[in-house]
Protein backbone atom coordinates (compact mmCIF):
# COMPACT_ATOMS: atom_id res chain seq x y z
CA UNK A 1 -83.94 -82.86 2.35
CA UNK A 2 -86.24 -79.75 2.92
CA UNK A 3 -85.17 -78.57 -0.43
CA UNK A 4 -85.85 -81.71 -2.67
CA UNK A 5 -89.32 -81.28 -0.63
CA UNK A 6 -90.27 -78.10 -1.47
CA UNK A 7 -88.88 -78.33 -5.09
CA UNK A 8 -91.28 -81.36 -5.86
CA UNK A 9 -94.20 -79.19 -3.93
CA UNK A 10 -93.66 -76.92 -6.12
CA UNK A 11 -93.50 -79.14 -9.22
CA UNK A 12 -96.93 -81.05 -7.89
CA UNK A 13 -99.56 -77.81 -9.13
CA UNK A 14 -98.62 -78.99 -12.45
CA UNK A 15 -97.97 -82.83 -12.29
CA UNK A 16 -100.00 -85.43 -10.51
CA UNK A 17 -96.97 -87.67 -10.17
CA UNK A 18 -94.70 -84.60 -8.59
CA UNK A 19 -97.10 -84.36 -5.71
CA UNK A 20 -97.25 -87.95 -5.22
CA UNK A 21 -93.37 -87.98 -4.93
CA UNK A 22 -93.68 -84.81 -2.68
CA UNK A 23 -95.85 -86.62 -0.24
CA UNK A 24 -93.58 -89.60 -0.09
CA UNK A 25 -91.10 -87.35 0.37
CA UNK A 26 -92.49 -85.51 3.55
CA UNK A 27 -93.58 -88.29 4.81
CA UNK A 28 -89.81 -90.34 4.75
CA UNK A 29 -88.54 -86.71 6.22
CA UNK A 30 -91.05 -87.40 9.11
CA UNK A 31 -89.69 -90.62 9.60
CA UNK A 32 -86.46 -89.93 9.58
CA UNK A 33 -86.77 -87.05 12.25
CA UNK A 34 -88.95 -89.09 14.55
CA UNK A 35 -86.28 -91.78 14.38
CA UNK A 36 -83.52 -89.30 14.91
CA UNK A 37 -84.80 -87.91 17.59
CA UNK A 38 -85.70 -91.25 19.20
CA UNK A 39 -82.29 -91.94 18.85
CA UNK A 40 -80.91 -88.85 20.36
CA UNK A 41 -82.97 -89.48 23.55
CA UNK A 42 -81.33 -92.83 24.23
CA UNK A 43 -77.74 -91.30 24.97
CA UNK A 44 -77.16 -91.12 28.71
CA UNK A 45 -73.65 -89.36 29.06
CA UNK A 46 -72.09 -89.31 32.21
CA UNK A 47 -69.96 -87.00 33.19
CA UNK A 48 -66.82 -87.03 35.62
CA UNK A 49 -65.42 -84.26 37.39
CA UNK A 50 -61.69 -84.24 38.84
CA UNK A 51 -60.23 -81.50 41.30
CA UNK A 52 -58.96 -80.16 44.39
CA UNK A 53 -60.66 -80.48 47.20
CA UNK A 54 -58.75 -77.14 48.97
CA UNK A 55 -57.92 -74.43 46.39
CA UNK A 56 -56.03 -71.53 47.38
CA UNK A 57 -57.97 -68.23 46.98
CA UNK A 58 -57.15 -65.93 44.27
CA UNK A 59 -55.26 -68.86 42.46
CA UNK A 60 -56.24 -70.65 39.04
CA UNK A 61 -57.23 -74.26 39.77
CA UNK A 62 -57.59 -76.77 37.29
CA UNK A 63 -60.82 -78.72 36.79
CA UNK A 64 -60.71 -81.76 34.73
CA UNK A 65 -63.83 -83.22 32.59
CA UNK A 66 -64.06 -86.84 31.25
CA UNK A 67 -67.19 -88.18 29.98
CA UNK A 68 -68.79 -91.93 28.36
CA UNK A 69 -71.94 -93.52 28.01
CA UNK A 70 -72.75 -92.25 24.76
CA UNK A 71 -71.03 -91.56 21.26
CA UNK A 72 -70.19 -88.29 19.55
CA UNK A 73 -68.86 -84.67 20.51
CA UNK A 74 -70.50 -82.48 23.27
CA UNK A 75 -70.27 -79.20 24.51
CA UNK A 76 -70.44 -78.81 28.43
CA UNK A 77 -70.96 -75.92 30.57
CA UNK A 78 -70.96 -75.67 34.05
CA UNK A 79 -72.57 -74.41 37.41
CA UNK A 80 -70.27 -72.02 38.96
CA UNK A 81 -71.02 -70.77 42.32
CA UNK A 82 -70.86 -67.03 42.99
CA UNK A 83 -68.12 -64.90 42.52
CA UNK A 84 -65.61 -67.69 40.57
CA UNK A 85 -64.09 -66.76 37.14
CA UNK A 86 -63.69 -69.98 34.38
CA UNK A 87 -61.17 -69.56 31.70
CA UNK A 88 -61.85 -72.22 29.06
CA UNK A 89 -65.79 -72.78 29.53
CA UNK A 90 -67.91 -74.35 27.63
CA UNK A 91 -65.41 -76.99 26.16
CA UNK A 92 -66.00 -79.71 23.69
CA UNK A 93 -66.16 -83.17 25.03
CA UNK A 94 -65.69 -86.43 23.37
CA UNK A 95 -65.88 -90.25 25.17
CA UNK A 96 -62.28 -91.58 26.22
CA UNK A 97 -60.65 -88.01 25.82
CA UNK A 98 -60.30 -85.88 29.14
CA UNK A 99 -60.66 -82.02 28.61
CA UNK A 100 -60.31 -78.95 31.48
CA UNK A 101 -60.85 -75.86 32.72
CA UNK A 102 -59.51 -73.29 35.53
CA UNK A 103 -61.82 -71.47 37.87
CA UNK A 104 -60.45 -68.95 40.04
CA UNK A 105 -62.47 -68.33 43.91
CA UNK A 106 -61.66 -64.67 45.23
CA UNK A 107 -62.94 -65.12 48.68
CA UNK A 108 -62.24 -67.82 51.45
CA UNK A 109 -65.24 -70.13 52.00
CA UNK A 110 -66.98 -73.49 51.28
CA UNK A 111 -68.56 -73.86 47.74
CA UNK A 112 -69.71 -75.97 45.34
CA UNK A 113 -69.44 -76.44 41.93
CA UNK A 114 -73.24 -78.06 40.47
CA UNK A 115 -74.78 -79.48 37.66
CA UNK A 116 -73.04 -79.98 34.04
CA UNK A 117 -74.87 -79.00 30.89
CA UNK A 118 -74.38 -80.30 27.84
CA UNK A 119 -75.69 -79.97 24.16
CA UNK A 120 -75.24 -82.44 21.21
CA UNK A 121 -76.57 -83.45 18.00
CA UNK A 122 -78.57 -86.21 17.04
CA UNK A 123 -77.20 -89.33 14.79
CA UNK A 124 -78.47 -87.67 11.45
CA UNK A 125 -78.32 -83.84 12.07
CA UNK A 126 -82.02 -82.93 12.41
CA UNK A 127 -81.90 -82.16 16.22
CA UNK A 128 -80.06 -80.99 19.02
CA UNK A 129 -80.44 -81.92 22.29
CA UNK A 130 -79.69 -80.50 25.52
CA UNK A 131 -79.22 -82.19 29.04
CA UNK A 132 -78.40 -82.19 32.65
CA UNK A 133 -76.46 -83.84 34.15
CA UNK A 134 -76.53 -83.62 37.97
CA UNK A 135 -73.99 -83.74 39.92
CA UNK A 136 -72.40 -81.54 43.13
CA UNK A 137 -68.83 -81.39 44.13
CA UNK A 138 -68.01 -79.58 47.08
CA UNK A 139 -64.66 -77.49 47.63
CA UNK A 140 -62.86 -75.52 50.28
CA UNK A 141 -61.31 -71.90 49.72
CA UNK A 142 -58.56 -71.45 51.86
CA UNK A 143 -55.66 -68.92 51.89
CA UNK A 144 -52.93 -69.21 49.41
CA UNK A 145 -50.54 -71.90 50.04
CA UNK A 146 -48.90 -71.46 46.94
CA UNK A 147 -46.74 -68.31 47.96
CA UNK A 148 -46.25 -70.70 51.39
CA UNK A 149 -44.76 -73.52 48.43
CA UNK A 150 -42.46 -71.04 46.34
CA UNK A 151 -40.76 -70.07 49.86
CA UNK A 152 -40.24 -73.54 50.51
CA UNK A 153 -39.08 -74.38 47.18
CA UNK A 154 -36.12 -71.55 47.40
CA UNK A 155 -35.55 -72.40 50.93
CA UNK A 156 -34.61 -76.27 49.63
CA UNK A 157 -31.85 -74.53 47.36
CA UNK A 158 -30.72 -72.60 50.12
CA UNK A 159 -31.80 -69.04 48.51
CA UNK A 160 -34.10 -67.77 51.18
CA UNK A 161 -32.55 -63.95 50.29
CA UNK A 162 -34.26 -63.64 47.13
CA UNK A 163 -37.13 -63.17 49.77
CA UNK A 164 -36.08 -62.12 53.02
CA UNK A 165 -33.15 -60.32 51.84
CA UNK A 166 -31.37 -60.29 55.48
CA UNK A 167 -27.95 -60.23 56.31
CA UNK A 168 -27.03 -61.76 60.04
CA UNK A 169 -25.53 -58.92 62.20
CA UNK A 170 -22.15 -59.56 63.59
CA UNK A 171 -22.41 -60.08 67.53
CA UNK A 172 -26.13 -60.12 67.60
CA UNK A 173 -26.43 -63.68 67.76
CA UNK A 174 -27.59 -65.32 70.49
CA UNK A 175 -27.12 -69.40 70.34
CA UNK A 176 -23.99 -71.39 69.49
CA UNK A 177 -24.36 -72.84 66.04
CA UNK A 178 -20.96 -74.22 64.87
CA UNK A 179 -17.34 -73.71 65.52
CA UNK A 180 -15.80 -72.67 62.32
CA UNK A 181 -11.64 -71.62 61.31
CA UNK A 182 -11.04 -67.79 61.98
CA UNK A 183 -11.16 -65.44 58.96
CA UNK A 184 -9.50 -62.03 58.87
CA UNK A 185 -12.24 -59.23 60.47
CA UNK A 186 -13.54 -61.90 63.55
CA UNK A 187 -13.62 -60.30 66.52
CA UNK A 188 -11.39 -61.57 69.00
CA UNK A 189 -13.75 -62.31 72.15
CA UNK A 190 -15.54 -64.65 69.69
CA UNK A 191 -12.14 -66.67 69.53
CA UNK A 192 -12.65 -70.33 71.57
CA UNK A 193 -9.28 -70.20 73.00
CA UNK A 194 -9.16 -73.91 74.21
CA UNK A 195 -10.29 -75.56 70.80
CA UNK A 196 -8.01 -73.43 69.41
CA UNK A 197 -5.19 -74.55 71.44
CA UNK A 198 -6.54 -78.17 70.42
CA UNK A 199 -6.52 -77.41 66.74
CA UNK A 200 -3.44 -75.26 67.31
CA UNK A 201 -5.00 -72.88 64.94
CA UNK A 202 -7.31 -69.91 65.78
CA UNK A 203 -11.00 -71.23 65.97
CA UNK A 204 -14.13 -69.13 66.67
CA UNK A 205 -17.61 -70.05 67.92
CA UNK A 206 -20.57 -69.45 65.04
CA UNK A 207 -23.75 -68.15 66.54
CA UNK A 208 -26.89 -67.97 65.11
CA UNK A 209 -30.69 -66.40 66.02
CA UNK A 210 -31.99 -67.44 69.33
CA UNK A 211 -34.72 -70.04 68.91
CA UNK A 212 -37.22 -72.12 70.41
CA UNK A 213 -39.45 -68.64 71.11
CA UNK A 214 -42.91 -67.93 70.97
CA UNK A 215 -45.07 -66.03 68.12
CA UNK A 216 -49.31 -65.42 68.52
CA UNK A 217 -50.56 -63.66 65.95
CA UNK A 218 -53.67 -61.88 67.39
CA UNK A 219 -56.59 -61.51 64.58
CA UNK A 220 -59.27 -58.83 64.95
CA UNK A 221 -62.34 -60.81 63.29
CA UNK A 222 -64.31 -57.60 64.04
CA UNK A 223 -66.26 -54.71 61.76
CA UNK A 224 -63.55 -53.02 60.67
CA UNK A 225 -62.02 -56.02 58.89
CA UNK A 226 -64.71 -56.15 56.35
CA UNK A 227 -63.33 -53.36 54.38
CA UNK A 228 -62.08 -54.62 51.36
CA UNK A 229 -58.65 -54.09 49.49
CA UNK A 230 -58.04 -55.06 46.07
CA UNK A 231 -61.21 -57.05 46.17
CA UNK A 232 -60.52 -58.53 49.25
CA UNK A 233 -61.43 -58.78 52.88
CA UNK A 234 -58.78 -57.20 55.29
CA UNK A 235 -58.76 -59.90 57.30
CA UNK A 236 -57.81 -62.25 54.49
CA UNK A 237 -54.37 -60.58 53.84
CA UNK A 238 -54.14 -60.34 57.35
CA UNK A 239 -54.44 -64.33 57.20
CA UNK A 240 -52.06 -64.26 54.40
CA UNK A 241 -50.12 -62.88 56.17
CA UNK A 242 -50.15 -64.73 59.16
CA UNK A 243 -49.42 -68.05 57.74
CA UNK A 244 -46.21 -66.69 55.59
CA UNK A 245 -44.60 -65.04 58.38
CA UNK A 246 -45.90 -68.40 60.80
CA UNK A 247 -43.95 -70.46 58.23
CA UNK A 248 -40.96 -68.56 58.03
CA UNK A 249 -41.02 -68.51 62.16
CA UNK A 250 -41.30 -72.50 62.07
CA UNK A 251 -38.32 -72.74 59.75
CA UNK A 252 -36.77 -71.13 62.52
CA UNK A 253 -37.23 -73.08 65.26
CA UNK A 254 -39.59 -70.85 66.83
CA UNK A 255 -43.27 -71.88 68.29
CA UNK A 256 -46.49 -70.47 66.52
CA UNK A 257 -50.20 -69.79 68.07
CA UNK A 258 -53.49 -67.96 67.34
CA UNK A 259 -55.83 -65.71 68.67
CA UNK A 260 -58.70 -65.08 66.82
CA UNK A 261 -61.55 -62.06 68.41
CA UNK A 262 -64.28 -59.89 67.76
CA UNK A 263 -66.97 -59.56 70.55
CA UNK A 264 -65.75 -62.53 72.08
CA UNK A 265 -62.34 -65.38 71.47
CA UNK A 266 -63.61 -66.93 68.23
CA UNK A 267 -60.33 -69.16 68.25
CA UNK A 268 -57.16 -70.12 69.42
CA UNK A 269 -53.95 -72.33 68.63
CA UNK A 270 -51.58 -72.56 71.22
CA UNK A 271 -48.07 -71.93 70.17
CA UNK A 272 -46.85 -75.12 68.45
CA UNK A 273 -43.70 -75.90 66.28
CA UNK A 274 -43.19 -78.09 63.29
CA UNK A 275 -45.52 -79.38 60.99
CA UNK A 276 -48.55 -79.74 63.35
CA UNK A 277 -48.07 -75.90 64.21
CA UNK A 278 -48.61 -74.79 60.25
CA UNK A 279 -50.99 -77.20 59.67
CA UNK A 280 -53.28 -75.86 62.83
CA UNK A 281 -52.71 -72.08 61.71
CA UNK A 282 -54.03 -72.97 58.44
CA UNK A 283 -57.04 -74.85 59.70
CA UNK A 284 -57.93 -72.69 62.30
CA UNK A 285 -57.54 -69.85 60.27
CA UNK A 286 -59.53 -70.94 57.48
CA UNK A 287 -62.36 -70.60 59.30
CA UNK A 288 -62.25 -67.44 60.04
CA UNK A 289 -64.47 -64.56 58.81
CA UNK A 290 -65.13 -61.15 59.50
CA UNK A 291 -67.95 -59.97 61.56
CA UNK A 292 -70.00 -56.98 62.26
CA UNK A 293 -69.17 -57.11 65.96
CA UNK A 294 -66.61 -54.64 67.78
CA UNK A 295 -63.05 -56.64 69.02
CA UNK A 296 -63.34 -56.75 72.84
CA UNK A 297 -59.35 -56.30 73.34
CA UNK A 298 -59.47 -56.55 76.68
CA UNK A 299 -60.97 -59.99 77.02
CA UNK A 300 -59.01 -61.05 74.48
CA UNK A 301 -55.44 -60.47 76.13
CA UNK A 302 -56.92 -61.28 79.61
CA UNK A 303 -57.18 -65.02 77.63
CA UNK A 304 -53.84 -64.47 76.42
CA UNK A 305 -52.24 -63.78 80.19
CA UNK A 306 -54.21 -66.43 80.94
CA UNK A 307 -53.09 -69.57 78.37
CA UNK A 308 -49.51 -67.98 77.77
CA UNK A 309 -47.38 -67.90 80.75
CA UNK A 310 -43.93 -67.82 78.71
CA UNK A 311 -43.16 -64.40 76.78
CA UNK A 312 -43.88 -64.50 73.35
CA UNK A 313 -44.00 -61.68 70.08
CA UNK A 314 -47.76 -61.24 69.75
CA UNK A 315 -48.58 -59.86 66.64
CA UNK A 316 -51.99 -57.99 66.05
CA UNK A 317 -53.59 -57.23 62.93
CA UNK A 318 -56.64 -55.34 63.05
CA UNK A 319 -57.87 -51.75 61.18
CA UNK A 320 -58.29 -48.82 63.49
CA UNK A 321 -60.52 -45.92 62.38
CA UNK A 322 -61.65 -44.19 65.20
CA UNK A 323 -60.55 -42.93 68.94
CA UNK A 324 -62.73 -45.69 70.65
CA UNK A 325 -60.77 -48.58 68.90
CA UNK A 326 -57.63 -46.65 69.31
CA UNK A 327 -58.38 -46.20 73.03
CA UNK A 328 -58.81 -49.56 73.78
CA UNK A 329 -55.73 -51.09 72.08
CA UNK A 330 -54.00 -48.57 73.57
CA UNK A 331 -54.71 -49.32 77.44
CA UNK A 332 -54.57 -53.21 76.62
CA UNK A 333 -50.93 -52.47 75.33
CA UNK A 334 -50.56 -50.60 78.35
CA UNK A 335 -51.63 -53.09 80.95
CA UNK A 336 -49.72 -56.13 79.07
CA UNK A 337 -45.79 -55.89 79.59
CA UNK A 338 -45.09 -59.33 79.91
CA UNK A 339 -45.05 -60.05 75.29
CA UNK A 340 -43.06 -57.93 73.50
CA UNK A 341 -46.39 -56.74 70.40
CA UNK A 342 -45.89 -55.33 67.29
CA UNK A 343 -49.27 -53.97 65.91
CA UNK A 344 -50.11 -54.52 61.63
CA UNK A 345 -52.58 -52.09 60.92
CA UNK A 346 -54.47 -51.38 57.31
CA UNK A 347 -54.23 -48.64 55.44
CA UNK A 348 -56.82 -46.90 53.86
CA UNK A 349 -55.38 -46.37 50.39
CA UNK A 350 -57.98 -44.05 49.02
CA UNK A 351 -56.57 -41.57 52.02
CA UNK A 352 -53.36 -41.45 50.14
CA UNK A 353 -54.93 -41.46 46.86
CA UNK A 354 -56.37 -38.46 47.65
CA UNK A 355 -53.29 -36.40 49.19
CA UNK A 356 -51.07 -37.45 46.22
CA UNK A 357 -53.76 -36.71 43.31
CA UNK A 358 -52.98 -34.31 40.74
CA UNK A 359 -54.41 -30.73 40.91
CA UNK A 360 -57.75 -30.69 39.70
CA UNK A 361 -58.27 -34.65 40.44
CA UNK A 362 -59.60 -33.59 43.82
CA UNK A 363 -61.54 -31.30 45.48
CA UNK A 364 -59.64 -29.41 48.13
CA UNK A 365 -62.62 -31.09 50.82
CA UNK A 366 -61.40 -33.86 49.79
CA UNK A 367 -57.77 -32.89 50.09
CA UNK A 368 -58.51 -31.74 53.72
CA UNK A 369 -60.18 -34.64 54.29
CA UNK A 370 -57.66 -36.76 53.58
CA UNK A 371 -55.27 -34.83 55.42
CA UNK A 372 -57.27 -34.83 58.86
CA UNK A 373 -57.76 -38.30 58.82
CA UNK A 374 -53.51 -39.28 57.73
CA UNK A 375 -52.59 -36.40 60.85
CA UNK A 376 -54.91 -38.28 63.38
CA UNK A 377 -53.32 -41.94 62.04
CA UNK A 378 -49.90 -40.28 62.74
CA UNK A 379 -51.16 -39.31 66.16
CA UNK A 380 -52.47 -43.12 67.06
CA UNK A 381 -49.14 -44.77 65.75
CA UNK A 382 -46.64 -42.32 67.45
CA UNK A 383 -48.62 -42.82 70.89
CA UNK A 384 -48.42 -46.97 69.98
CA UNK A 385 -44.80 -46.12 69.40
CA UNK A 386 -44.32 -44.79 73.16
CA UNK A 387 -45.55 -47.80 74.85
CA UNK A 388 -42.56 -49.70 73.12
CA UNK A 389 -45.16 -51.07 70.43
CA UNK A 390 -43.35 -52.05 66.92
CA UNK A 391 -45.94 -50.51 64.64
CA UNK A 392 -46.42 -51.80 60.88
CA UNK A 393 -48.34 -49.37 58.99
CA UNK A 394 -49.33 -50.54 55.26
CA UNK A 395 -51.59 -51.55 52.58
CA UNK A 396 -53.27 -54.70 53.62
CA UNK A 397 -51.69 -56.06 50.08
CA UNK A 398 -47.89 -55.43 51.56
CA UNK A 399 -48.67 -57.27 55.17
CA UNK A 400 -46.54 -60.00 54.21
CA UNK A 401 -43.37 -58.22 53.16
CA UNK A 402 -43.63 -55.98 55.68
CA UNK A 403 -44.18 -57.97 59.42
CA UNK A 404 -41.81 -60.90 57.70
CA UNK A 405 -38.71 -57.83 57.53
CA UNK A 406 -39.88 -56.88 60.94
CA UNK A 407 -39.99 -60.01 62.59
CA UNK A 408 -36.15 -61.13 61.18
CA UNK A 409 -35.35 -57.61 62.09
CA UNK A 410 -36.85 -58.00 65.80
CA UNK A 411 -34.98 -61.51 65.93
CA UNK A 412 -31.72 -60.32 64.83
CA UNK A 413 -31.49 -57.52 67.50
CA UNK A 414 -32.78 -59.95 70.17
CA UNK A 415 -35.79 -58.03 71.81
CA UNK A 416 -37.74 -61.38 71.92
């Protein structure tokens, strides 16, 4: 259209009837985009959003997109609140056919995905239009339930040892399970000698873990759980960790609970089994986040004497750096004999990074750095050691593997 225009422009210096035709002309292409644009401005598109209300952090959720009210192809973008990471934005959008998108959170929290944006042209071609469309959605971050669903998923087809990879220990056992025919290499004194002489054929008594016991998990919520690992908060592996390690204790038949501190109890779950015990670790623990405030220890298992009478595994996770935090775990380990505690403590990985660089990859300050700081960690866990405390020492990214061997390792040799 703007080319006929300007070609009979062009032609109207020399012929009357040319410019007459060029003003007809520009004034039908005037027309034509006021109409068109009146036009545009009557679509109304609404937009739908489907999703999750609870997405697991550091997983790939899948946001859905649907829209009507208005004819024609549109592409949508979207608010995003801080931190997230779409895969699949902006997408085209037509009525009556649903399109998506995933969005990945890396931190724990409440958030909200906002308004919707979306460009489209008019019915002839001569404009394009953008438009908001408000609209807020809000969404929970919570700690990954997924790895909690794959466990559960082997567990149903009776392959737990693809991840706990234990073996039950012959006499370790503590409760009668089953009485089962004997096999060549039972020990004798497991032999029931009356349903034997019922059978009239050797029969021996099947034990299994003790259970029905008690495991807290003790969270520092305090400064030194801020430091991040892989991107993350150590206190949100430490959660991680915590709910793996619960579930695997409730497919047990053991009792799980919650302590959650920093300068004072921020929370706790007393130990509870089954289904209501996971779900209260979750939400309890959800709503958890680090402070800036130092743990007071010794309030927090003066609580725990207090609430738990029975003896229990109380697990703590927290991040010791210096003598003063050292010092006071130590003497609250000390004074509490009643719970049998292991201790998970962080890692600093860059500590390590430095003693096993390459020559000329670090400065030998660095180096002795490093090497200070690993001696005096050494010092802290081989003192926790001599108070009988079962010390896991890793990267915050290896808490789960780690306290879950532990714990079946602590339950198989019966110190609970």
């Amino acid at each position: 259209m703007l080319a006929v225009a300007t070609l009979l422009a062009l032609l109207s210096v020399a012929t009357p009837i040319a410019r007459v035709a060029a003003y007809g002309i520009d004034i039908a292409l005037l027309i034509s985009a006021l109409v068109d644009a009146i036009l545009c401005g009557r679509r109304s598109p609404r937009v739908y959003r489907v999703m999750p209300r609870a997405w697991s952090v550091g997983r790939p959720q899948r946001v859905e997109l649907s829209i009507d009210g208005a004819r024609g192809r549109f592409l949508v973008h979207q608010d995003l609140f801080e931190g997230a990471e779409a895969e699949g934005l902006p997408l085209w959008l037509e009525p009556g056919r649903a399109a998506s998108y995933r969005v990945t959170a890396p931190r724990r929290g409440k958030y909200i995905l906002g308004d919707h944006h979306l460009r489209f042209d008019s019915p002839l071609g001569l404009w394009q239009r953008q438009v908001d469309v408000p609209a807020s959605d809000e969404l929970r971050v919570i700690p990954d339930l997924a790895a909690v669903t794959e466990y559960e998923l082997l567990a149903r087809e009776n392959r737990e040892h693809l991840l706990t990879r234990t073996t039950r220990r012959p006499g370790l056992d503590a409760e009668f399970d089953r009485l089962r025919p004997w096999q060549r290499g039972d020990e004798y004194r497991k032999v029931d000698w009356k349903a034997s002489a019922r059978r009239t054929a050797p029969v021996v008594k099947q034990m299994r873990a003790a259970t029905d016991q008690n495991v807290v998990f003790v969270l520092d919520c305090g400064r030194t759980m801020t430091a991040e690992h892989a991107g993350r908060p150590a206190l949100d592996w430490a959660l991680d960790a915590a709910l793996m390690v619960g579930h695997v204790a409730l497919r047990q038949g053991d009792r799980v609970g919650l302590l959650a501190v920093d300068g004072a109890v921020r929370a706790w779950v007393p130990p509870t089994g089954g289904q209501r015990g996971r779900d209260l670790l979750l939400r309890e623990g959800a709503a958890l986040f680090p402070t800036l405030d130092e743990p007071d220890w010794r309030e927090a298992f003066a609580f725990l004497r207090q609430r738990l009478r029975q003896r229990a595994l109380v697990v703590v996770f927290s991040n010791v750096v210096d003598d003063v935090t050292a010092d006071a775990l130590a003497k609250t380990f000390q004074a509490d004999r009643r719970h049998l505690v292991a201790w998970v403590n962080a890692q600093d990985g860059a500590v390590q990074q430095f003693l096993d660089a390459p020559e000329g990859q670090a400065t030998p300050w660095e180096r002795g750095v490093a090497a200070e700081v690993a001696t005096w960690r050494r010092r802290v866990i081989d003192r926790f050691e001599e108070q009988g405390v079962h010390v896991v020492d890793t990267d915050p990214a290896k808490f789960t593997p780690a306290l879950l061997a532990r714990y079946l390792d602590l339950k198989a040799r019966q110190l609970l």
